[in-house]
C-alpha atoms as a PDB file:
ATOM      1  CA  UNK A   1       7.923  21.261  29.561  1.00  0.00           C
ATOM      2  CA  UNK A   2       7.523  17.516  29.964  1.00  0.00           C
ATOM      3  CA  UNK A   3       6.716  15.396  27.063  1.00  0.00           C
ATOM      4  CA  UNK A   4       7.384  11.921  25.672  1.00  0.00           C
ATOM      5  CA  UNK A   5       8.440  10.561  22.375  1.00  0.00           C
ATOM      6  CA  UNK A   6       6.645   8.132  20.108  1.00  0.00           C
ATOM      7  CA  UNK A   7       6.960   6.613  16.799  1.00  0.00           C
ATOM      8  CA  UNK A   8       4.757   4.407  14.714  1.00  0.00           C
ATOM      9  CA  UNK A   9       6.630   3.273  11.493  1.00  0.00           C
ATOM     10  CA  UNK A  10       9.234   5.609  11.613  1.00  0.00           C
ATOM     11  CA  UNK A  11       6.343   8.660  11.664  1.00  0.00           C
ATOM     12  CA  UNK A  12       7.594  10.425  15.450  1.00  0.00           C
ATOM     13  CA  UNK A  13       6.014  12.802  17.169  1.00  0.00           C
ATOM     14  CA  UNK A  14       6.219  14.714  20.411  1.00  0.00           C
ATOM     15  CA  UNK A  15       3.367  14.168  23.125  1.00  0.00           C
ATOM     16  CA  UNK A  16       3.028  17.059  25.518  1.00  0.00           C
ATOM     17  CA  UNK A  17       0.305  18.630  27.838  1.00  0.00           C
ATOM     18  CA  UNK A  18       1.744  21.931  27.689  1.00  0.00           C
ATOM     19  CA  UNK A  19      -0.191  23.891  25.092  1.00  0.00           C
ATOM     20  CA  UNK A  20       2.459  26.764  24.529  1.00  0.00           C
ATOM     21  CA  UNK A  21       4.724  24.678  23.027  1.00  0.00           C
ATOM     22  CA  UNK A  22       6.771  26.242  20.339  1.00  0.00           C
ATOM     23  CA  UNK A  23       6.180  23.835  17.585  1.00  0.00           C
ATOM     24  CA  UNK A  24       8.840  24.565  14.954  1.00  0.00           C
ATOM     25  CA  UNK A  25      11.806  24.781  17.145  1.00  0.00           C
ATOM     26  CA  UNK A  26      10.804  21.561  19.177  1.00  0.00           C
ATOM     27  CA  UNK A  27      10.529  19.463  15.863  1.00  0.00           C
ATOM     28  CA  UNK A  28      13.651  20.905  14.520  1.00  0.00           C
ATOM     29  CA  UNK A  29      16.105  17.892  13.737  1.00  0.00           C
ATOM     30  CA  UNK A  30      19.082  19.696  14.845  1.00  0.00           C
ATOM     31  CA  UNK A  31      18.143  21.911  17.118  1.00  0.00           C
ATOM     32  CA  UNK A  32      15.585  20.787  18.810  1.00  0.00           C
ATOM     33  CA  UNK A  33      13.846  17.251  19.470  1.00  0.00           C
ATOM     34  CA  UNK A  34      12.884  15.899  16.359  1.00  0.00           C
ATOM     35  CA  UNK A  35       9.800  14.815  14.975  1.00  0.00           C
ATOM     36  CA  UNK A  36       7.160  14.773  12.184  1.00  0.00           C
ATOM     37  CA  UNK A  37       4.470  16.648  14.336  1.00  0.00           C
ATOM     38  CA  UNK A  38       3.452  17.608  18.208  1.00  0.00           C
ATOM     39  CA  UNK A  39       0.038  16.296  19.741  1.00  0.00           C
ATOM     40  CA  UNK A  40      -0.956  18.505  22.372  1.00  0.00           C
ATOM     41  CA  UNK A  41      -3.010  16.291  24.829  1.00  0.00           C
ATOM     42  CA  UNK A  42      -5.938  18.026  27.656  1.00  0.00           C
ATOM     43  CA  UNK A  43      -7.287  15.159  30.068  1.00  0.00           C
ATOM     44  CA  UNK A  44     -10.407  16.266  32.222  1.00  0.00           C
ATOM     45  CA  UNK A  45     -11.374  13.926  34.502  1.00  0.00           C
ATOM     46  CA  UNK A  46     -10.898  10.749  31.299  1.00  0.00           C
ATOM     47  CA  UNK A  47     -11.683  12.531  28.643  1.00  0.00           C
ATOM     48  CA  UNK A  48      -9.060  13.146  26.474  1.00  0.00           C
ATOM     49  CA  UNK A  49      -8.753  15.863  23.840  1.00  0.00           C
ATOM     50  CA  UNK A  50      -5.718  15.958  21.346  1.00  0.00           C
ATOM     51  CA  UNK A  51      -4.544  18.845  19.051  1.00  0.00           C
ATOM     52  CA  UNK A  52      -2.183  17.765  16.193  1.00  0.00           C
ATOM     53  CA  UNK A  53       0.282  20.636  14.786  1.00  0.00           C
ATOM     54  CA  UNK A  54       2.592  19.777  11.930  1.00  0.00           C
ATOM     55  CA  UNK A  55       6.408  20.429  12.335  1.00  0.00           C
ATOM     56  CA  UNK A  56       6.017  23.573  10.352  1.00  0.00           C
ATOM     57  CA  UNK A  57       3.537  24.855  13.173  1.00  0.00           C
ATOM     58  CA  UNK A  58       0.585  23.790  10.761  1.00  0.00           C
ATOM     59  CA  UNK A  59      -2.997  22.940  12.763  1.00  0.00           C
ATOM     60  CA  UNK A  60      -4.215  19.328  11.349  1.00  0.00           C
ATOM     61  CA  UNK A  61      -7.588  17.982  12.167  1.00  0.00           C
ATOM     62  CA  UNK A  62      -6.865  14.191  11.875  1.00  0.00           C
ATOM     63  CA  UNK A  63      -3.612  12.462  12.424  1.00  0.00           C
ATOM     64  CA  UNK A  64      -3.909   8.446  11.604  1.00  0.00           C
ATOM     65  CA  UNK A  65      -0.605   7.689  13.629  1.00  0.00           C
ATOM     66  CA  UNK A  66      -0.467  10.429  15.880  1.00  0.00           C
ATOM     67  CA  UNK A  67      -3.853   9.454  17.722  1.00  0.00           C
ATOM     68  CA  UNK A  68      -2.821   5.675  17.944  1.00  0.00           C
ATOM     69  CA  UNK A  69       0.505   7.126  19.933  1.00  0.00           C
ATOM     70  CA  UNK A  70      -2.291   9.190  22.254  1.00  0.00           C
ATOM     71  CA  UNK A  71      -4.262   6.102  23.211  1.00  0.00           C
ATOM     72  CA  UNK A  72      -1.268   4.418  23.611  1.00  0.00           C
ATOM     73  CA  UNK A  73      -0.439   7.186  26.215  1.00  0.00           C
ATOM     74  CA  UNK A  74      -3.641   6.933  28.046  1.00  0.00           C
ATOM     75  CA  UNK A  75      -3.612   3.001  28.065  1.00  0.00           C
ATOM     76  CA  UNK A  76      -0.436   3.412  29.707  1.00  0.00           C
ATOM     77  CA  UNK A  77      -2.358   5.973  32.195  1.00  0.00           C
ATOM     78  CA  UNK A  78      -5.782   4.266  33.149  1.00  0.00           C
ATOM     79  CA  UNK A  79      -4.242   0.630  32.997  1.00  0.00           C
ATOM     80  CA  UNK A  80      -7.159   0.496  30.102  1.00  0.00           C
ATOM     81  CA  UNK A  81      -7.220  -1.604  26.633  1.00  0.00           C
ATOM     82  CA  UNK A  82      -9.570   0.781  25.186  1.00  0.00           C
ATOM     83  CA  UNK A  83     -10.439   4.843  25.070  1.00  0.00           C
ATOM     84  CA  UNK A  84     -11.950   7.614  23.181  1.00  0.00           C
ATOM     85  CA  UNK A  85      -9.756  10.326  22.132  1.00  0.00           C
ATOM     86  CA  UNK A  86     -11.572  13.375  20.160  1.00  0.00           C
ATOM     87  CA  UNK A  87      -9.396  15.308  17.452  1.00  0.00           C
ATOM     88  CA  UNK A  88     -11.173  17.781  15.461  1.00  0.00           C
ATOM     89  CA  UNK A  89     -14.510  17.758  16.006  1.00  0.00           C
ATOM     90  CA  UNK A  90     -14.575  14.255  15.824  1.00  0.00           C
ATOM     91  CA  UNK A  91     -14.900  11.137  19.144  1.00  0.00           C
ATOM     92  CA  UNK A  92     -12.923   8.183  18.078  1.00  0.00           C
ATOM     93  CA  UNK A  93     -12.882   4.680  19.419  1.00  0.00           C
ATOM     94  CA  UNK A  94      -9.256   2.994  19.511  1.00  0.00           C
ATOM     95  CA  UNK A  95      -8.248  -0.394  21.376  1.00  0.00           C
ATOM     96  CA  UNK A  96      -5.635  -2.616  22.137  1.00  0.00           C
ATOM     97  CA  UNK A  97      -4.888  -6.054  20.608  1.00  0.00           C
ATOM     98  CA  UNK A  98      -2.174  -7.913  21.489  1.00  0.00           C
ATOM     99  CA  UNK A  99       0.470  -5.564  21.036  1.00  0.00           C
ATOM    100  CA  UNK A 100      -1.278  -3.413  18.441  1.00  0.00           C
ATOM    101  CA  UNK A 101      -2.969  -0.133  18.734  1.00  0.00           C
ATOM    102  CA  UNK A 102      -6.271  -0.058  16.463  1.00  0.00           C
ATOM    103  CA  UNK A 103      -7.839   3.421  15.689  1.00  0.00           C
ATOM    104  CA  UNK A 104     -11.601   3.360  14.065  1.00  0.00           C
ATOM    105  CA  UNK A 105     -12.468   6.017  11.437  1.00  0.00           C
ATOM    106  CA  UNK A 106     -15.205   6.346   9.292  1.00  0.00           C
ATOM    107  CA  UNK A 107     -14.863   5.702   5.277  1.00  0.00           C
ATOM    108  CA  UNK A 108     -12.937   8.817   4.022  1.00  0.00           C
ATOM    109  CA  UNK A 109     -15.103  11.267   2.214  1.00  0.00           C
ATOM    110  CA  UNK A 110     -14.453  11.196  -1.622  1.00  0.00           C
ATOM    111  CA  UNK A 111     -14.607  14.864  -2.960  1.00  0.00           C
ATOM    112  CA  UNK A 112     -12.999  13.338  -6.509  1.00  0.00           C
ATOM    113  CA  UNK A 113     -11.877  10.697  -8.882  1.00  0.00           C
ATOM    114  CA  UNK A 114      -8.121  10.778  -6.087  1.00  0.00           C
ATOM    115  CA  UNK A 115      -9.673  12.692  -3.764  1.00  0.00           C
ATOM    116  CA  UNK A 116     -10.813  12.080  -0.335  1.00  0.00           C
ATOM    117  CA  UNK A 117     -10.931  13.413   3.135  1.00  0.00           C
ATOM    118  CA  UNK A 118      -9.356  11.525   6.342  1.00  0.00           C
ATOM    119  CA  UNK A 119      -9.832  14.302   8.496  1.00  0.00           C
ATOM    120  CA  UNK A 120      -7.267  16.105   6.516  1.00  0.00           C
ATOM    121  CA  UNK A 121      -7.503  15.792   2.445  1.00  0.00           C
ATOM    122  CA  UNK A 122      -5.236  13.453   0.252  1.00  0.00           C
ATOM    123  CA  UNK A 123      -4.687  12.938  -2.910  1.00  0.00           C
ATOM    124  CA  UNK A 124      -4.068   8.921  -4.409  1.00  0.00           C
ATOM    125  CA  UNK A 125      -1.584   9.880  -7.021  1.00  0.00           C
ATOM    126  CA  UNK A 126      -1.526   7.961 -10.075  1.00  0.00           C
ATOM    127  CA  UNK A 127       2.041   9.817 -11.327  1.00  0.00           C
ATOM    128  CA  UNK A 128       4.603  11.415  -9.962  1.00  0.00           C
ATOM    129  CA  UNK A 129       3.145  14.528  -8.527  1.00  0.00           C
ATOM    130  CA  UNK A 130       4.398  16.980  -5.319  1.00  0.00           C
ATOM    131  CA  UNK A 131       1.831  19.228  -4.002  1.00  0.00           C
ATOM    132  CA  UNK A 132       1.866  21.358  -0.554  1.00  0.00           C
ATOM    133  CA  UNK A 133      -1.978  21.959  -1.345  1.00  0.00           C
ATOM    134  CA  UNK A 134      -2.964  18.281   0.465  1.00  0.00           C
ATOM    135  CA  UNK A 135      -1.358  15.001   1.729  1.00  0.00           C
ATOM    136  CA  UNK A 136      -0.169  13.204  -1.621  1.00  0.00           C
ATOM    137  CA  UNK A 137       0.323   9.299  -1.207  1.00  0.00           C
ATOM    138  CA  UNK A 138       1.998   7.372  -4.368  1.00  0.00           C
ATOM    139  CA  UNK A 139       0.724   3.519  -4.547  1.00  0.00           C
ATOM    140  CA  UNK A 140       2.006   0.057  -5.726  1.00  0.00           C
ATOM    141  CA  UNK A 141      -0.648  -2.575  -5.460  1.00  0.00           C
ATOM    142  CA  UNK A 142       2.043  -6.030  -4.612  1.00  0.00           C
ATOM    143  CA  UNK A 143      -1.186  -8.183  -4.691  1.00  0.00           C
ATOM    144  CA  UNK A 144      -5.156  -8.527  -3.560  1.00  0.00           C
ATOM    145  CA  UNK A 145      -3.848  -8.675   0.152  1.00  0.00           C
ATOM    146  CA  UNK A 146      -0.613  -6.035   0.113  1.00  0.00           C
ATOM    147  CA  UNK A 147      -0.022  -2.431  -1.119  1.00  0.00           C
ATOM    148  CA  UNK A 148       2.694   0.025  -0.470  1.00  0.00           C
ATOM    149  CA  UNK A 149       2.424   3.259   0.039  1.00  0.00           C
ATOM    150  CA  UNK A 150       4.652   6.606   0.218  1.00  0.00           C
ATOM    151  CA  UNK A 151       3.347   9.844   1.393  1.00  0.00           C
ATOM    152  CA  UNK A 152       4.091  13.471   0.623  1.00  0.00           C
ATOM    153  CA  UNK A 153       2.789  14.881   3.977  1.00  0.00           C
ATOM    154  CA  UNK A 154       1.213  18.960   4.048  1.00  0.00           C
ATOM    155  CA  UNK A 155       3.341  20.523   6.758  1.00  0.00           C
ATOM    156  CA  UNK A 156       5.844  17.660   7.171  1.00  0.00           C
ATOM    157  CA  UNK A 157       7.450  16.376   3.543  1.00  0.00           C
ATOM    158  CA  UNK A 158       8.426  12.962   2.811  1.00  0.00           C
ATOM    159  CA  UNK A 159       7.126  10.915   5.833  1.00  0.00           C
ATOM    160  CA  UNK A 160       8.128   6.522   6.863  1.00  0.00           C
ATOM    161  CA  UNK A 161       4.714   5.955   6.866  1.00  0.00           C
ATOM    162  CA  UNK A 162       1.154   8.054   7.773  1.00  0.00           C
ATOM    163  CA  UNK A 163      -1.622   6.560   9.071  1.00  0.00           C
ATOM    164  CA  UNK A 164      -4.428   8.577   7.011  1.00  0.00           C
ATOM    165  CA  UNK A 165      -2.758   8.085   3.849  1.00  0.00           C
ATOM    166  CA  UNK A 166      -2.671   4.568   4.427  1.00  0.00           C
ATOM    167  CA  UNK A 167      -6.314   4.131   5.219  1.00  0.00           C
ATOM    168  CA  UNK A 168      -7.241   6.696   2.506  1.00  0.00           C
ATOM    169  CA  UNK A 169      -5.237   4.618  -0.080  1.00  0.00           C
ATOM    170  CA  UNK A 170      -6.575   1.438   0.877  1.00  0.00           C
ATOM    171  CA  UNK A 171     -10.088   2.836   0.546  1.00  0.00           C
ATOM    172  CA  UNK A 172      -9.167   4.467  -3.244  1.00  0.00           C
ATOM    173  CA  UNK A 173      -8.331   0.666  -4.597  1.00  0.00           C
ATOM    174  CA  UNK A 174     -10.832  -1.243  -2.387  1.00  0.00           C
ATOM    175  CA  UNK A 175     -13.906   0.710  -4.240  1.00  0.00           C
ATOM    176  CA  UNK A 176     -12.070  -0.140  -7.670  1.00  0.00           C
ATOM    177  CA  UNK A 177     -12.277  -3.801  -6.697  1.00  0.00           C
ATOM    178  CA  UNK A 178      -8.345  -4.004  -6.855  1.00  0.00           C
ATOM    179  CA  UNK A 179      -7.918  -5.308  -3.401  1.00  0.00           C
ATOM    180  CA  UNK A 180      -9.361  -7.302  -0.917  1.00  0.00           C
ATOM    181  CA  UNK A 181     -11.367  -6.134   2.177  1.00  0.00           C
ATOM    182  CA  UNK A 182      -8.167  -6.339   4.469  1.00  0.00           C
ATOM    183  CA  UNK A 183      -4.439  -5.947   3.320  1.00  0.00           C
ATOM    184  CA  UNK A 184      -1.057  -5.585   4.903  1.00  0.00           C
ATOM    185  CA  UNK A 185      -0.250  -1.866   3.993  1.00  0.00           C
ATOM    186  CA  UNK A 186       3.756  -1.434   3.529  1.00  0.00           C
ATOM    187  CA  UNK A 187       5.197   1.867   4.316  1.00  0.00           C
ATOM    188  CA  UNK A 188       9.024   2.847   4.178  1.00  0.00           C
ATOM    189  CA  UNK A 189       9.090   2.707   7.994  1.00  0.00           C
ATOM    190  CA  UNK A 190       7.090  -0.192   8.279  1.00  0.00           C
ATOM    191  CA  UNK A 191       3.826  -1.980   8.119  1.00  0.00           C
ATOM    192  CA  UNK A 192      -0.024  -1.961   9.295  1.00  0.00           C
ATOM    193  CA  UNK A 193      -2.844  -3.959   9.045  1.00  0.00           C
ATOM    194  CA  UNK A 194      -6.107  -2.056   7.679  1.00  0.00           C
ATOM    195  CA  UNK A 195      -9.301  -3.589   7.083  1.00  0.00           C
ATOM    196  CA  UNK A 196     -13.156  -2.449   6.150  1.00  0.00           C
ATOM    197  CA  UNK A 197     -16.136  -3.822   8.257  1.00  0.00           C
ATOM    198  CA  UNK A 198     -19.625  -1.634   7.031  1.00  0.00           C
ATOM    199  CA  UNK A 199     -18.819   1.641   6.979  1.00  0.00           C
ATOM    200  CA  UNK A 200     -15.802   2.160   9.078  1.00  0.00           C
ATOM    201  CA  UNK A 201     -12.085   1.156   8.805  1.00  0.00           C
ATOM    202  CA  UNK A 202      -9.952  -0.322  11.044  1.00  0.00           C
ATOM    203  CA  UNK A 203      -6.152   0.875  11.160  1.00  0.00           C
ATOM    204  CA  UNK A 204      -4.096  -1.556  13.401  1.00  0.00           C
ATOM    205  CA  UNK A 205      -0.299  -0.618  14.129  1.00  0.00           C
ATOM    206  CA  UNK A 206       2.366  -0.927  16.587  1.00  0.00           C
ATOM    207  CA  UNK A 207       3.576   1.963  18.763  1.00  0.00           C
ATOM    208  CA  UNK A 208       7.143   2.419  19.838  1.00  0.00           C
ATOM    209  CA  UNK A 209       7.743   4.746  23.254  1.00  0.00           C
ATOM    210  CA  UNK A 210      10.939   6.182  22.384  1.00  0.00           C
ATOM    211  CA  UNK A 211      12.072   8.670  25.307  1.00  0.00           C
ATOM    212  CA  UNK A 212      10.298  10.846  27.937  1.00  0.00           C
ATOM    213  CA  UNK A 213      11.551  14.198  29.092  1.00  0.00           C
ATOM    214  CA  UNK A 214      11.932  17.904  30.229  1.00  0.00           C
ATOM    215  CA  UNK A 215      13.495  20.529  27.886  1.00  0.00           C
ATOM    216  CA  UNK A 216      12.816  24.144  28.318  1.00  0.00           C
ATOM    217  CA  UNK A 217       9.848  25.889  26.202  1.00  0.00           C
ATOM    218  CA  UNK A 218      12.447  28.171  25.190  1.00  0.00           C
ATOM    219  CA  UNK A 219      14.606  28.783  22.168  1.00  0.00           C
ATOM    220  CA  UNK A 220      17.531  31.480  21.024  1.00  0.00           C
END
């Protein structure tokens, strides 16, 4: 099985067009690769459909750094600053600025006072809570223009940063009025720039290619 290694902010995944990939054991930390999640990639012709799994073998519709690391891929492919990649049952647009990867999403869904959906659900905690039911991110507002953010990830655990918990967190305190329109969003791994233009946010982060290879899709 060929695949290739990414990380955005410390989140890593495994990239791979082989769909019987055995999940668990690749994203094992000892034993196997190493990573947060797998995104199983299908190009036909130039469209390009990805399929996000969890390390614990758990099917995600939405991954907020995990699709910037696929158009990253396919930029590298096409010799192209911009694509579609679908996830779910959604088409979304992504480019290239400077040396940034930018993902478009619509404005999360709120289903509650913390509650939104990103594709996947999340929870804006307001105290120290740890919940395998959905994504939970604890917040620090720094100022109008920075927050800081730490996710509990569904599937994964603690996680350096995740894309949809940023952008659902900076949507929670934007409708409060607590922050401005765009902010520099901290994570443990590092930082991103997210901003809100009409209905749709903008995610903008960098994307490290760690390693390519070949490993066997095989495990004792």
């Amino acid at each position: 099985m060929n695949f290739w290694k990414y990380q955005v902010n410390g989140n890593d995944f495994i990239l791979t067009e082989d769909s019987d990939v055995d999940v668990v054991s690749i994203c094992d930390r000892h034993y196997g690769v190493g990573a947060d999640g797998v995104l199983v990639v299908e190009l036909i012709d130039k469209h390009c459909v990805c399929k996000y799994y969890n390390a614990d073998g758990s099917y995600a519709e939405f991954c907020g750094n995990g699709i910037c690391c696929v158009a990253n891929w396919y930029m590298q492919i096409f010799h192209e600053d911009v694509c579609q990649i679908q996830m779910g049952d959604t088409l979304y647009d992504l480019y290239k600025d400077k040396d940034e990867i930018v993902v478009k999403v619509h404005c999360p869904q709120m289903l509650g006072p913390n509650l939104y959906k990103c594709g996947v659900i999340h929870v804006v905690a307001d105290e120290s809570i740890q919940d395998d039911t959905y994504n939970v991110n604890f917040c620090e507002i720094l100022d109008r223009n920075t927050i800081r953010v730490q996710t509990f990830e569904k599937g994964v655990g603690w996680t350096l940063s995740c894309g949809s918990g940023s952008i659902v967190s900076f949507y929670h305190y934007f409708i409060h009025d607590e922050i401005e329109n765009e902010v520099c969003c901290i994570c443990e791994g590092g930082s991103s720039r997210i901003w809100i233009e009409d209905t749709f946010i903008y995610y903008a982060v960098m994307v490290d290619d760690v390693f390519s290879g070949e490993i066997e899709n095989t495990y004792s």
